[in-house]
PDB file of N, CA and C in Angstrom:
ATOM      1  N   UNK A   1    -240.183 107.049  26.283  1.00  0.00           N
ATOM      2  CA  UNK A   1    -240.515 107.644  25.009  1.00  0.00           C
ATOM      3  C   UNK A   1    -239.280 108.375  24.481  1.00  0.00           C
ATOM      4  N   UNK A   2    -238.874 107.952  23.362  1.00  0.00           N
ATOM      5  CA  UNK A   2    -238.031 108.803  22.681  1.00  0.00           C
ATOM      6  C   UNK A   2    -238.346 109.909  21.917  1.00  0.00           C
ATOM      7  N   UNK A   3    -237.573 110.652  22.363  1.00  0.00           N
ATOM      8  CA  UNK A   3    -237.913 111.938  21.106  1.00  0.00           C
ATOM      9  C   UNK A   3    -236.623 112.279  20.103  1.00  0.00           C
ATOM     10  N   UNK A   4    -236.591 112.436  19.263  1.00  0.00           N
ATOM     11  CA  UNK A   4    -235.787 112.959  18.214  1.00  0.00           C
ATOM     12  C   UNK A   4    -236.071 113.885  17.532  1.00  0.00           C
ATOM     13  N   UNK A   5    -235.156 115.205  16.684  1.00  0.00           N
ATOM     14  CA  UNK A   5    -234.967 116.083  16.117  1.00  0.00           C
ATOM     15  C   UNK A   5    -234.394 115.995  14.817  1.00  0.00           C
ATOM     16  N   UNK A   6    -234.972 115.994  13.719  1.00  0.00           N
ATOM     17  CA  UNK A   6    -233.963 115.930  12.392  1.00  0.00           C
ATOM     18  C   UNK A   6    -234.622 116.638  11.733  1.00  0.00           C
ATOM     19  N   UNK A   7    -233.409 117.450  11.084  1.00  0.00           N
ATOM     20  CA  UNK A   7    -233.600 118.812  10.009  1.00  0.00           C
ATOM     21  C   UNK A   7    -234.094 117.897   8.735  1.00  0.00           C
ATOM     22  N   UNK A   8    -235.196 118.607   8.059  1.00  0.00           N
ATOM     23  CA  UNK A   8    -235.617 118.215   7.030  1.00  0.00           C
ATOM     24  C   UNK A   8    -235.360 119.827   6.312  1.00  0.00           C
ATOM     25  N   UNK A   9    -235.113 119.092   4.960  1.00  0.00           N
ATOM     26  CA  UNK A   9    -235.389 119.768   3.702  1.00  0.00           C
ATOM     27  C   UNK A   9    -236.188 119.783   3.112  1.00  0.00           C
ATOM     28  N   UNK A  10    -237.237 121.490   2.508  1.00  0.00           N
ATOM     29  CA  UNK A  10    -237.925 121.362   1.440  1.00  0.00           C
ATOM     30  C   UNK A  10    -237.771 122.192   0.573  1.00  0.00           C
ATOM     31  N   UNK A  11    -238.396 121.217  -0.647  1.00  0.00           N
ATOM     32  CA  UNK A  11    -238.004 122.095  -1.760  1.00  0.00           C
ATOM     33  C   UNK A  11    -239.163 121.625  -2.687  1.00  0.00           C
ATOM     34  N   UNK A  12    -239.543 123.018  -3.908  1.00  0.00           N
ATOM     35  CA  UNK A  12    -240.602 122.952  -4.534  1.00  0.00           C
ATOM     36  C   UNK A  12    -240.417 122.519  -5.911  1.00  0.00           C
ATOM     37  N   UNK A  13    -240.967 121.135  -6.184  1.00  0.00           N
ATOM     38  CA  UNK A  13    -240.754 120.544  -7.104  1.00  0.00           C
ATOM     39  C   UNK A  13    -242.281 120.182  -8.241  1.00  0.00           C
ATOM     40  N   UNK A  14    -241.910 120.116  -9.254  1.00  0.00           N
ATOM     41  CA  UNK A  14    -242.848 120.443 -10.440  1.00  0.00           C
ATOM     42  C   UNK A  14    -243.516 119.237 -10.702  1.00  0.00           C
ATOM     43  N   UNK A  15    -244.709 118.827 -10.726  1.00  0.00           N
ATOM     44  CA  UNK A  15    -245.723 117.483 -11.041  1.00  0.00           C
ATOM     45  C   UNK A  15    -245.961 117.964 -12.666  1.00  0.00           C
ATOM     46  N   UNK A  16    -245.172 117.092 -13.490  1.00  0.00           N
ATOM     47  CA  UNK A  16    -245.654 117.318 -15.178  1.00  0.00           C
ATOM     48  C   UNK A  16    -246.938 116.497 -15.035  1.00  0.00           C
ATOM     49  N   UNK A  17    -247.495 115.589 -14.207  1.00  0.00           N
ATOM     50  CA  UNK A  17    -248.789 114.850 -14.573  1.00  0.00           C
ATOM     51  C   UNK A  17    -249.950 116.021 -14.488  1.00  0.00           C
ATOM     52  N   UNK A  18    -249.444 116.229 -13.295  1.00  0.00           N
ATOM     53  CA  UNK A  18    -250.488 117.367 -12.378  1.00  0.00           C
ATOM     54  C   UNK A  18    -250.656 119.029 -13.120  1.00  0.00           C
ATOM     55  N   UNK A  19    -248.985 119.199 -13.834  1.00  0.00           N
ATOM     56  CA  UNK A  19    -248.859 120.781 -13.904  1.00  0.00           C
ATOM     57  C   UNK A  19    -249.474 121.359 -13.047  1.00  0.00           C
ATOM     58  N   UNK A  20    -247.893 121.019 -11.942  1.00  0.00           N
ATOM     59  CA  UNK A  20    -248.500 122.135 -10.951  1.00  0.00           C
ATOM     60  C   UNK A  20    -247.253 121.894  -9.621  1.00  0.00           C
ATOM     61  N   UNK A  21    -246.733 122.410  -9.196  1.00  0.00           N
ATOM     62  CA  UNK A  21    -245.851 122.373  -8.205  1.00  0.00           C
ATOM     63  C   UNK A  21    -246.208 121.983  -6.322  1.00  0.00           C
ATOM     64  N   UNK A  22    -245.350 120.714  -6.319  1.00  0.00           N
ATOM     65  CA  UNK A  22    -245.797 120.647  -4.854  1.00  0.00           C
ATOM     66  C   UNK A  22    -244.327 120.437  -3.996  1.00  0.00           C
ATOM     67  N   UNK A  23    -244.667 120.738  -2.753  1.00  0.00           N
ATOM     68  CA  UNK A  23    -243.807 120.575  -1.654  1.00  0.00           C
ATOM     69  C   UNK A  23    -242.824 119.459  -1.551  1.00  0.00           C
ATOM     70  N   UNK A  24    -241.352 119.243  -1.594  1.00  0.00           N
ATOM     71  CA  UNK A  24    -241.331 117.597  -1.386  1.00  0.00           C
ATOM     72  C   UNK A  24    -239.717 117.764  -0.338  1.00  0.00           C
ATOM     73  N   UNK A  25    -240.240 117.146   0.471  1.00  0.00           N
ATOM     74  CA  UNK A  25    -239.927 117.348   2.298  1.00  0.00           C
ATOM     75  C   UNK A  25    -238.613 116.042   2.318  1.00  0.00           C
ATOM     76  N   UNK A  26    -237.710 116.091   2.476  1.00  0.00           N
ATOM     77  CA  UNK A  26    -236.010 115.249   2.947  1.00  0.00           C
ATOM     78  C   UNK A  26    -235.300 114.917   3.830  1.00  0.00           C
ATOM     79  N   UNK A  27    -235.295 114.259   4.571  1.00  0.00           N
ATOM     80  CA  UNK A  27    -234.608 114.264   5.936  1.00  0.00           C
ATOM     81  C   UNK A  27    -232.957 114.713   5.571  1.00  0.00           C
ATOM     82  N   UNK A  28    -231.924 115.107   6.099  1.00  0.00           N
ATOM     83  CA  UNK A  28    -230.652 115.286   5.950  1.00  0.00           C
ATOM     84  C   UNK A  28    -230.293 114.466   6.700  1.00  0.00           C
ATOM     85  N   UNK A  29    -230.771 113.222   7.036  1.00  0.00           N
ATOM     86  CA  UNK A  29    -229.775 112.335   7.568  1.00  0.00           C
ATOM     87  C   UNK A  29    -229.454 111.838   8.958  1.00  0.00           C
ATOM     88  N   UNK A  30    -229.682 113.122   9.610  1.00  0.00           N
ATOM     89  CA  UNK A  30    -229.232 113.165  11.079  1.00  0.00           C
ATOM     90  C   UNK A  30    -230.244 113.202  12.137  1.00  0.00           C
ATOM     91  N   UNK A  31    -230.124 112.341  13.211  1.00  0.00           N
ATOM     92  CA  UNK A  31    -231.076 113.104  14.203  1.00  0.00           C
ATOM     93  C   UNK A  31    -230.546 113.233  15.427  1.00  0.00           C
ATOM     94  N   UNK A  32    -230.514 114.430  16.340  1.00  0.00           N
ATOM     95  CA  UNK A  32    -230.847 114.720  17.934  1.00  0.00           C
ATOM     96  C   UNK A  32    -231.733 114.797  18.783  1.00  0.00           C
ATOM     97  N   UNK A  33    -231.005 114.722  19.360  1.00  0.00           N
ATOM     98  CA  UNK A  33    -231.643 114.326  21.022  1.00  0.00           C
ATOM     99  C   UNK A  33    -231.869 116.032  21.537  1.00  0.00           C
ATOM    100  N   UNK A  34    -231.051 116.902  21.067  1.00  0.00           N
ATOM    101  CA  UNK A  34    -231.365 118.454  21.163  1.00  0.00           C
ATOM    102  C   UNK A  34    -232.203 118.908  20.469  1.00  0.00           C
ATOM    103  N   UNK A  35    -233.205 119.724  20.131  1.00  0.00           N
ATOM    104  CA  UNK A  35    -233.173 120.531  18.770  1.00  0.00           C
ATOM    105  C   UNK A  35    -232.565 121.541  18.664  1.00  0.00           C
ATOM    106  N   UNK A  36    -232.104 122.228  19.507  1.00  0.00           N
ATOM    107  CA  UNK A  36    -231.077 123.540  19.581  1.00  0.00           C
ATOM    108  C   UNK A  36    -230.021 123.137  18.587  1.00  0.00           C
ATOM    109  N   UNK A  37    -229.424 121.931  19.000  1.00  0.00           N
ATOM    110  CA  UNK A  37    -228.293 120.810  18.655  1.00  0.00           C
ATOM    111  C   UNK A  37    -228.479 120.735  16.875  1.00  0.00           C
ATOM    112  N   UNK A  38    -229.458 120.248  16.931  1.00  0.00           N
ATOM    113  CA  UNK A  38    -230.165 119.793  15.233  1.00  0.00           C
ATOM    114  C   UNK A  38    -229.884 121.514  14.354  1.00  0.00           C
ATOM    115  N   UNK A  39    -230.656 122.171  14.840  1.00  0.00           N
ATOM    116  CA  UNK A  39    -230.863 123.824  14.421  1.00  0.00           C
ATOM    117  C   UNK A  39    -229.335 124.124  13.665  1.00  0.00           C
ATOM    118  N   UNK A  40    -228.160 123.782  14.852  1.00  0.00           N
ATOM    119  CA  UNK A  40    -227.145 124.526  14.816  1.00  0.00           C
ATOM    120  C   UNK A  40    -226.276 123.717  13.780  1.00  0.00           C
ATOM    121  N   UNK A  41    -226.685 122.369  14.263  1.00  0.00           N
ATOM    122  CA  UNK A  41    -225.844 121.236  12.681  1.00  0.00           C
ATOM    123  C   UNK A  41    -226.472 121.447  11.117  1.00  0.00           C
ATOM    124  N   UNK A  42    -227.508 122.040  11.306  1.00  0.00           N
ATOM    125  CA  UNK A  42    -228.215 121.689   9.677  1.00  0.00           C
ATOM    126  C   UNK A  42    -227.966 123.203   9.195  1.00  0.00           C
ATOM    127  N   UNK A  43    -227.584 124.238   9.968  1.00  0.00           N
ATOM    128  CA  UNK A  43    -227.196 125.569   9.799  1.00  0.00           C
ATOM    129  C   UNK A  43    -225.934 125.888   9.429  1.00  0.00           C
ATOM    130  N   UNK A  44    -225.054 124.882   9.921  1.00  0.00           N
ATOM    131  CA  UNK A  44    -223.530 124.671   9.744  1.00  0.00           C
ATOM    132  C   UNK A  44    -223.614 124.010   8.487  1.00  0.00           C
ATOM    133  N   UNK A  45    -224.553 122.954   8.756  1.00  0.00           N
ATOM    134  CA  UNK A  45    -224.224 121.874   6.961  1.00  0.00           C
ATOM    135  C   UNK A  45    -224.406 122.667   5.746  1.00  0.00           C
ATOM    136  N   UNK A  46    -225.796 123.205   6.544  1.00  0.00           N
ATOM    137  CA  UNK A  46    -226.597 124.345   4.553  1.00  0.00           C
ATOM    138  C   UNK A  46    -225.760 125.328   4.136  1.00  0.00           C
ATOM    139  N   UNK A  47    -224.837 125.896   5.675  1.00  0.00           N
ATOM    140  CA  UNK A  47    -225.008 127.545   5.176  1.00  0.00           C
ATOM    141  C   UNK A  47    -226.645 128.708   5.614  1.00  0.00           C
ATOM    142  N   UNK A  48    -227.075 128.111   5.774  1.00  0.00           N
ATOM    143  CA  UNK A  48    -228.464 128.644   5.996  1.00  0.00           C
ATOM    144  C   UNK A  48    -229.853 128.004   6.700  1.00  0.00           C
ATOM    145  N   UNK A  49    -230.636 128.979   7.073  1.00  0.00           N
ATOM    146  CA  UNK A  49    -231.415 128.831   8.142  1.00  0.00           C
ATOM    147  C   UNK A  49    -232.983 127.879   7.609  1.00  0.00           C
ATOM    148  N   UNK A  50    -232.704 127.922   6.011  1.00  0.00           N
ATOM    149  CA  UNK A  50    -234.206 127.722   5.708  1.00  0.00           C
ATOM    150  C   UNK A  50    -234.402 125.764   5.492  1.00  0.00           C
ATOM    151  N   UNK A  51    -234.518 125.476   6.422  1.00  0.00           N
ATOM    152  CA  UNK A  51    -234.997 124.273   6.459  1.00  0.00           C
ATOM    153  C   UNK A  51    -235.740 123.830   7.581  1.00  0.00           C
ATOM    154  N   UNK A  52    -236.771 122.686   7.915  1.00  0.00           N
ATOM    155  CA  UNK A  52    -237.682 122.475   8.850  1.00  0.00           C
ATOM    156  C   UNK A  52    -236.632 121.776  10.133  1.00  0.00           C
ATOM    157  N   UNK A  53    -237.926 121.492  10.755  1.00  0.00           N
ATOM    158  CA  UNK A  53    -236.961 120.366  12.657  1.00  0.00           C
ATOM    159  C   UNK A  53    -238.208 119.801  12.372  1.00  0.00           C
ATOM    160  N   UNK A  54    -238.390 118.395  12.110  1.00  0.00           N
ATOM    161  CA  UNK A  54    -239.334 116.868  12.575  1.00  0.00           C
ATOM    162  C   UNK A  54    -239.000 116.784  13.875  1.00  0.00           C
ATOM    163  N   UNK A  55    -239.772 116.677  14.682  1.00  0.00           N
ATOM    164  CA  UNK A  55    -239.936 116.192  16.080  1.00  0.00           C
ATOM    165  C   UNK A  55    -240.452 114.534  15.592  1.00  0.00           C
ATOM    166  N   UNK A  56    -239.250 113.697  16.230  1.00  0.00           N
ATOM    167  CA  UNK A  56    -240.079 112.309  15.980  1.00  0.00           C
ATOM    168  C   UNK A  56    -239.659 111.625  17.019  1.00  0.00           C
ATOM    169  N   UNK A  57    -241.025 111.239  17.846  1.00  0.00           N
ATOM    170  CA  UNK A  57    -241.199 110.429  18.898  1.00  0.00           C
ATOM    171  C   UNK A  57    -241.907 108.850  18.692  1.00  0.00           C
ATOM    172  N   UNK A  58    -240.600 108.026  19.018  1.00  0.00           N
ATOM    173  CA  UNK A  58    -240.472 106.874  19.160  1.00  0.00           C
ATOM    174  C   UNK A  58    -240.672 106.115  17.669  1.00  0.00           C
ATOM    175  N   UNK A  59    -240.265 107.089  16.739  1.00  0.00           N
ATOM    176  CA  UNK A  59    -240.100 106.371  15.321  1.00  0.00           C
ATOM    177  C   UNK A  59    -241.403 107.398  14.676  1.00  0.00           C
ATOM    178  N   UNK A  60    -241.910 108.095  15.247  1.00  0.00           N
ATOM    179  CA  UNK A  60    -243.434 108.670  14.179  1.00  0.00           C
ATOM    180  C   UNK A  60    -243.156 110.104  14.276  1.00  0.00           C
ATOM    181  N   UNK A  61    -243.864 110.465  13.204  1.00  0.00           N
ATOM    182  CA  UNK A  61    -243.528 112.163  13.341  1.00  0.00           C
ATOM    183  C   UNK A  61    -244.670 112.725  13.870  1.00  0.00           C
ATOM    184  N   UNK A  62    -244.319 113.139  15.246  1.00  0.00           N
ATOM    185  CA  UNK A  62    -245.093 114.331  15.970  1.00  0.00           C
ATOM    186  C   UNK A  62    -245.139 115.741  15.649  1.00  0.00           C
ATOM    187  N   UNK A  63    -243.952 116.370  14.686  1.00  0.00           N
ATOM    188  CA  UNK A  63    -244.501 118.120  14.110  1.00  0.00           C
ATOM    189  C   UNK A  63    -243.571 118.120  13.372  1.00  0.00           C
ATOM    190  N   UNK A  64    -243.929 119.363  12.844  1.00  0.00           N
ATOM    191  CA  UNK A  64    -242.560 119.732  11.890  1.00  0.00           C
ATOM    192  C   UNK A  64    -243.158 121.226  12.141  1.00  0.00           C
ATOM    193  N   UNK A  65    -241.558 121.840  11.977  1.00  0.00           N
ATOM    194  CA  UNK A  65    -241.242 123.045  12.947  1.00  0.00           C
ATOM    195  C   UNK A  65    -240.000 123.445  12.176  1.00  0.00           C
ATOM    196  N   UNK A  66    -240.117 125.320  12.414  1.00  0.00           N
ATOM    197  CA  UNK A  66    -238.885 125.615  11.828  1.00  0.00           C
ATOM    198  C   UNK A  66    -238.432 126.782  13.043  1.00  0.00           C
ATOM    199  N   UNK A  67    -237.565 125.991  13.076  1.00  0.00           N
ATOM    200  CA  UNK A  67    -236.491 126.886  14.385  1.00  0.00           C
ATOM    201  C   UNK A  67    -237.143 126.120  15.995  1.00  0.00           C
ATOM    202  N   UNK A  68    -237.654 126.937  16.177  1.00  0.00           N
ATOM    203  CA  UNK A  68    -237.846 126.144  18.065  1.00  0.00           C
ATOM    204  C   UNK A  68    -239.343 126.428  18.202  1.00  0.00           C
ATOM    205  N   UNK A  69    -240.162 126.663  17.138  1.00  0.00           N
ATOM    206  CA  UNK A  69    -241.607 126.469  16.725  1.00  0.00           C
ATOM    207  C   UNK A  69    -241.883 125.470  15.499  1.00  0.00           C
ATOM    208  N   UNK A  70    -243.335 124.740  16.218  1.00  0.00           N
ATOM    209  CA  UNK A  70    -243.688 124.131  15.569  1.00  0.00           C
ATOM    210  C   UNK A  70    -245.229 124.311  14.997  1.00  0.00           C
ATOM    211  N   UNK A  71    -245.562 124.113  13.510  1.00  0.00           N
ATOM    212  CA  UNK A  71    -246.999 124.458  12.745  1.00  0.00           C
ATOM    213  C   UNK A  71    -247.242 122.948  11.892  1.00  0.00           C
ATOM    214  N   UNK A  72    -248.523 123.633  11.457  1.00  0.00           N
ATOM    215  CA  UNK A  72    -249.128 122.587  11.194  1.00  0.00           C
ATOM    216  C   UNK A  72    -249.519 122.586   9.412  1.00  0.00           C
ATOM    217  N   UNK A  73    -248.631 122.188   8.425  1.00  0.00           N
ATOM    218  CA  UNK A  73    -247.989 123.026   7.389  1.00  0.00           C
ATOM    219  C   UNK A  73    -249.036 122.358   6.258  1.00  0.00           C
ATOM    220  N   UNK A  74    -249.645 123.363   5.547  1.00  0.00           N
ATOM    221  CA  UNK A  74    -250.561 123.442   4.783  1.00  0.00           C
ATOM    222  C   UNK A  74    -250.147 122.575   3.236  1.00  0.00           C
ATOM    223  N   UNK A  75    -250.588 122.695   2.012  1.00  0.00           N
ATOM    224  CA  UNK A  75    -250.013 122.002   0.844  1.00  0.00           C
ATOM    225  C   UNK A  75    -250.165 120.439   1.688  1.00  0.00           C
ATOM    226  N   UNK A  76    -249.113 119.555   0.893  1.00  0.00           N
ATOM    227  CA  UNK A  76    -249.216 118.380   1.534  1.00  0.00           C
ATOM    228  C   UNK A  76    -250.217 117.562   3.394  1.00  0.00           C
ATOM    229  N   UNK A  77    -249.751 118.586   3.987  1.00  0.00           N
ATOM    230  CA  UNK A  77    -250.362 118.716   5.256  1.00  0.00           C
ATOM    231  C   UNK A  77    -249.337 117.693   6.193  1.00  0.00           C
ATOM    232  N   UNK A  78    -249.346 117.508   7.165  1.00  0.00           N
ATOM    233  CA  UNK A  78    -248.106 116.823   8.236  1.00  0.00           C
ATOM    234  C   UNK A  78    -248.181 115.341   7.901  1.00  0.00           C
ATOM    235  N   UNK A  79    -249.511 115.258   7.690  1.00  0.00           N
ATOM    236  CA  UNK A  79    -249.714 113.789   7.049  1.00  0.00           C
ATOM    237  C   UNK A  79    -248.746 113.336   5.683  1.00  0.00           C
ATOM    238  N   UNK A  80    -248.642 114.205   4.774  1.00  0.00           N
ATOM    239  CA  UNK A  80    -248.039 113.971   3.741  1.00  0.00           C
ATOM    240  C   UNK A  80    -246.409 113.700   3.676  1.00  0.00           C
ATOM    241  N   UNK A  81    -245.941 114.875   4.887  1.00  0.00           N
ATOM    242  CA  UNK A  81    -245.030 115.215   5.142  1.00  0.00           C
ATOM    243  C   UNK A  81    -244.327 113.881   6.082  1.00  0.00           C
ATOM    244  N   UNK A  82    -244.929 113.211   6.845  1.00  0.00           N
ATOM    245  CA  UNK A  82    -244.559 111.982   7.116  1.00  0.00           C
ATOM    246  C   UNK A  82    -244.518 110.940   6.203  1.00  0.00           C
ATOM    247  N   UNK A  83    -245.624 110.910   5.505  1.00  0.00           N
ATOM    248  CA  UNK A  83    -245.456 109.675   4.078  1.00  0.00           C
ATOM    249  C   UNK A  83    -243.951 110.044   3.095  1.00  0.00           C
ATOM    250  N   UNK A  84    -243.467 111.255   3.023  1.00  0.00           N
ATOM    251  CA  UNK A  84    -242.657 111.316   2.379  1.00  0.00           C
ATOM    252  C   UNK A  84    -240.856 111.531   3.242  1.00  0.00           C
ATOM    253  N   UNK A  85    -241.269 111.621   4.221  1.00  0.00           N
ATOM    254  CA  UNK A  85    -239.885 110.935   5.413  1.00  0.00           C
ATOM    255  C   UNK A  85    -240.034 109.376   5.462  1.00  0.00           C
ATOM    256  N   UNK A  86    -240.707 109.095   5.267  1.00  0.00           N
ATOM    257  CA  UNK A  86    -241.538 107.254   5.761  1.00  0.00           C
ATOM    258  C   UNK A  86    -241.771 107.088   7.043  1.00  0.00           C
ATOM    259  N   UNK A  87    -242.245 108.053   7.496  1.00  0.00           N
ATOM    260  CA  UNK A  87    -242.997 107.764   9.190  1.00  0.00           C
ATOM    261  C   UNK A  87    -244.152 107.854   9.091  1.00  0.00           C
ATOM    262  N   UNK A  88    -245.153 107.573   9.977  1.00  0.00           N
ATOM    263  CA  UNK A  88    -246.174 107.432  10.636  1.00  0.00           C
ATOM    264  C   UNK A  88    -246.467 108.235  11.275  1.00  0.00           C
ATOM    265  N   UNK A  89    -247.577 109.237  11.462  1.00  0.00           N
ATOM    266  CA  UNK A  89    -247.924 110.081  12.550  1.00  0.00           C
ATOM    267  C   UNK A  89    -247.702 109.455  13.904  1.00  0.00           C
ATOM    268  N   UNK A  90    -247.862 110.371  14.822  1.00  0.00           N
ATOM    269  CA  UNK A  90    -247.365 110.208  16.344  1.00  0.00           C
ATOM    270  C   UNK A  90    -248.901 110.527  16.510  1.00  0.00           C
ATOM    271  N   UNK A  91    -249.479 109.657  17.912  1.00  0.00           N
ATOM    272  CA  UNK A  91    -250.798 110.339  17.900  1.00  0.00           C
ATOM    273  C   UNK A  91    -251.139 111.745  18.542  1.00  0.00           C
ATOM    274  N   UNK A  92    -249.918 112.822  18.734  1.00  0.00           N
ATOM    275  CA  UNK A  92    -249.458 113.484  19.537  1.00  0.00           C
ATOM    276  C   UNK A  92    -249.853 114.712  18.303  1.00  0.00           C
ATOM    277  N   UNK A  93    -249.644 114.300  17.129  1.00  0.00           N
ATOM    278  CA  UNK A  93    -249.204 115.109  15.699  1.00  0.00           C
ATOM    279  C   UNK A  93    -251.090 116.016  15.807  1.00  0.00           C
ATOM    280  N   UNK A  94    -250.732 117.029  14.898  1.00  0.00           N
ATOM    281  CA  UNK A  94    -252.064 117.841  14.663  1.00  0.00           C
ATOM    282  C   UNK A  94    -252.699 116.990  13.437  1.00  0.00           C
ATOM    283  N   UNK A  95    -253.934 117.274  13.497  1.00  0.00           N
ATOM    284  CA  UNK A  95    -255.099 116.985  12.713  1.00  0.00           C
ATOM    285  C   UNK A  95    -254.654 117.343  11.234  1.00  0.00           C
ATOM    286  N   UNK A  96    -254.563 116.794  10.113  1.00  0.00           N
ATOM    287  CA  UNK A  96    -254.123 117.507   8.693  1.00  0.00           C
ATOM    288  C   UNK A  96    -255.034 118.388   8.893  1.00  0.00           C
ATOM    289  N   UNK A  97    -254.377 119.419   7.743  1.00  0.00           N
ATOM    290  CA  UNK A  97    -255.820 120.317   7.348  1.00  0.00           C
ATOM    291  C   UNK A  97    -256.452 119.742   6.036  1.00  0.00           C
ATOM    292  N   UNK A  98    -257.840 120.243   5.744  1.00  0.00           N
ATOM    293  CA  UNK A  98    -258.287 119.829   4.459  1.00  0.00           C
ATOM    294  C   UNK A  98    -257.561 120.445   3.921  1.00  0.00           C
ATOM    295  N   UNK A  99    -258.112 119.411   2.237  1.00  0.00           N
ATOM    296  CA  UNK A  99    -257.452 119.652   1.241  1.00  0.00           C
ATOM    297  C   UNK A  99    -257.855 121.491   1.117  1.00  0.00           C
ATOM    298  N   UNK A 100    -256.839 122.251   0.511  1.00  0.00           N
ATOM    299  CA  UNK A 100    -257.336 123.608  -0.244  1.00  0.00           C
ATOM    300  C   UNK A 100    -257.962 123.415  -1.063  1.00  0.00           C
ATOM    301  N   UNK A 101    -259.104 124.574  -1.140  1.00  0.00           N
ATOM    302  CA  UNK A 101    -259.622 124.522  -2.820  1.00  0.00           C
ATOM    303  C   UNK A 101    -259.138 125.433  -3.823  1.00  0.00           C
ATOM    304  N   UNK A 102    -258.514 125.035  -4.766  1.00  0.00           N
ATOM    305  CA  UNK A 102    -258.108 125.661  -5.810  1.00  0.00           C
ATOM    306  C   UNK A 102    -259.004 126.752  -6.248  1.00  0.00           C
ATOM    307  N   UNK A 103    -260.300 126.451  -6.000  1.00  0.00           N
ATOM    308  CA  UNK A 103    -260.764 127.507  -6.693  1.00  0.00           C
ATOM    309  C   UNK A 103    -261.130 128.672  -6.190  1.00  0.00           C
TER     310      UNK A 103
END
């Protein structure tokens, strides 16, 4: 089983259909075999600390995590957050959460 580490980027971007702002998640490109490794390259690349770690085992994304913890990230949900890297959950990955209710 492989595991891999790659810093993702997010950033909050505006739906004119929707009016209304959602999450939209980027890989930077790179992945390790560390995450310490990953942490310290995407910290060097940004300048800064604020971006996620994808844990992806054997091509699917098992979490997304910021720093050397990993959650189970609300808005889009991990599910989303893989559709928009182009992976596949890992069956390892947490349960989405439901949708929020707006109201």
């Amino acid at each position: 089983m492989a595991t891999e580490y790659t810093p993702v980027r997010c950033r909050l971007v505006r739906n004119p259909e929707q009016k209304n702002w959602e999450d939209s998640y980027t890989s930077l490109g790179r992945a390790f075999t560390d995450r310490a490794e990953a942490i310290a390259w995407a910290s060097e690349l940004l300048g800064h600390d604020r971006f996620y770690i994808a844990t992806v085992i054997d091509g699917q994304l098992a979490a997304i995590g910021y720093h050397m913890d990993d959650f189970n990230p609300f808005g889009v949900g991990i599910d989303g957050v893989a559709a928009q890297l182009g992976l596949e959950l890992h069956a390892t990955a947490p349960a989405p959460h439901p949708p929020l209710n707006p109201w």
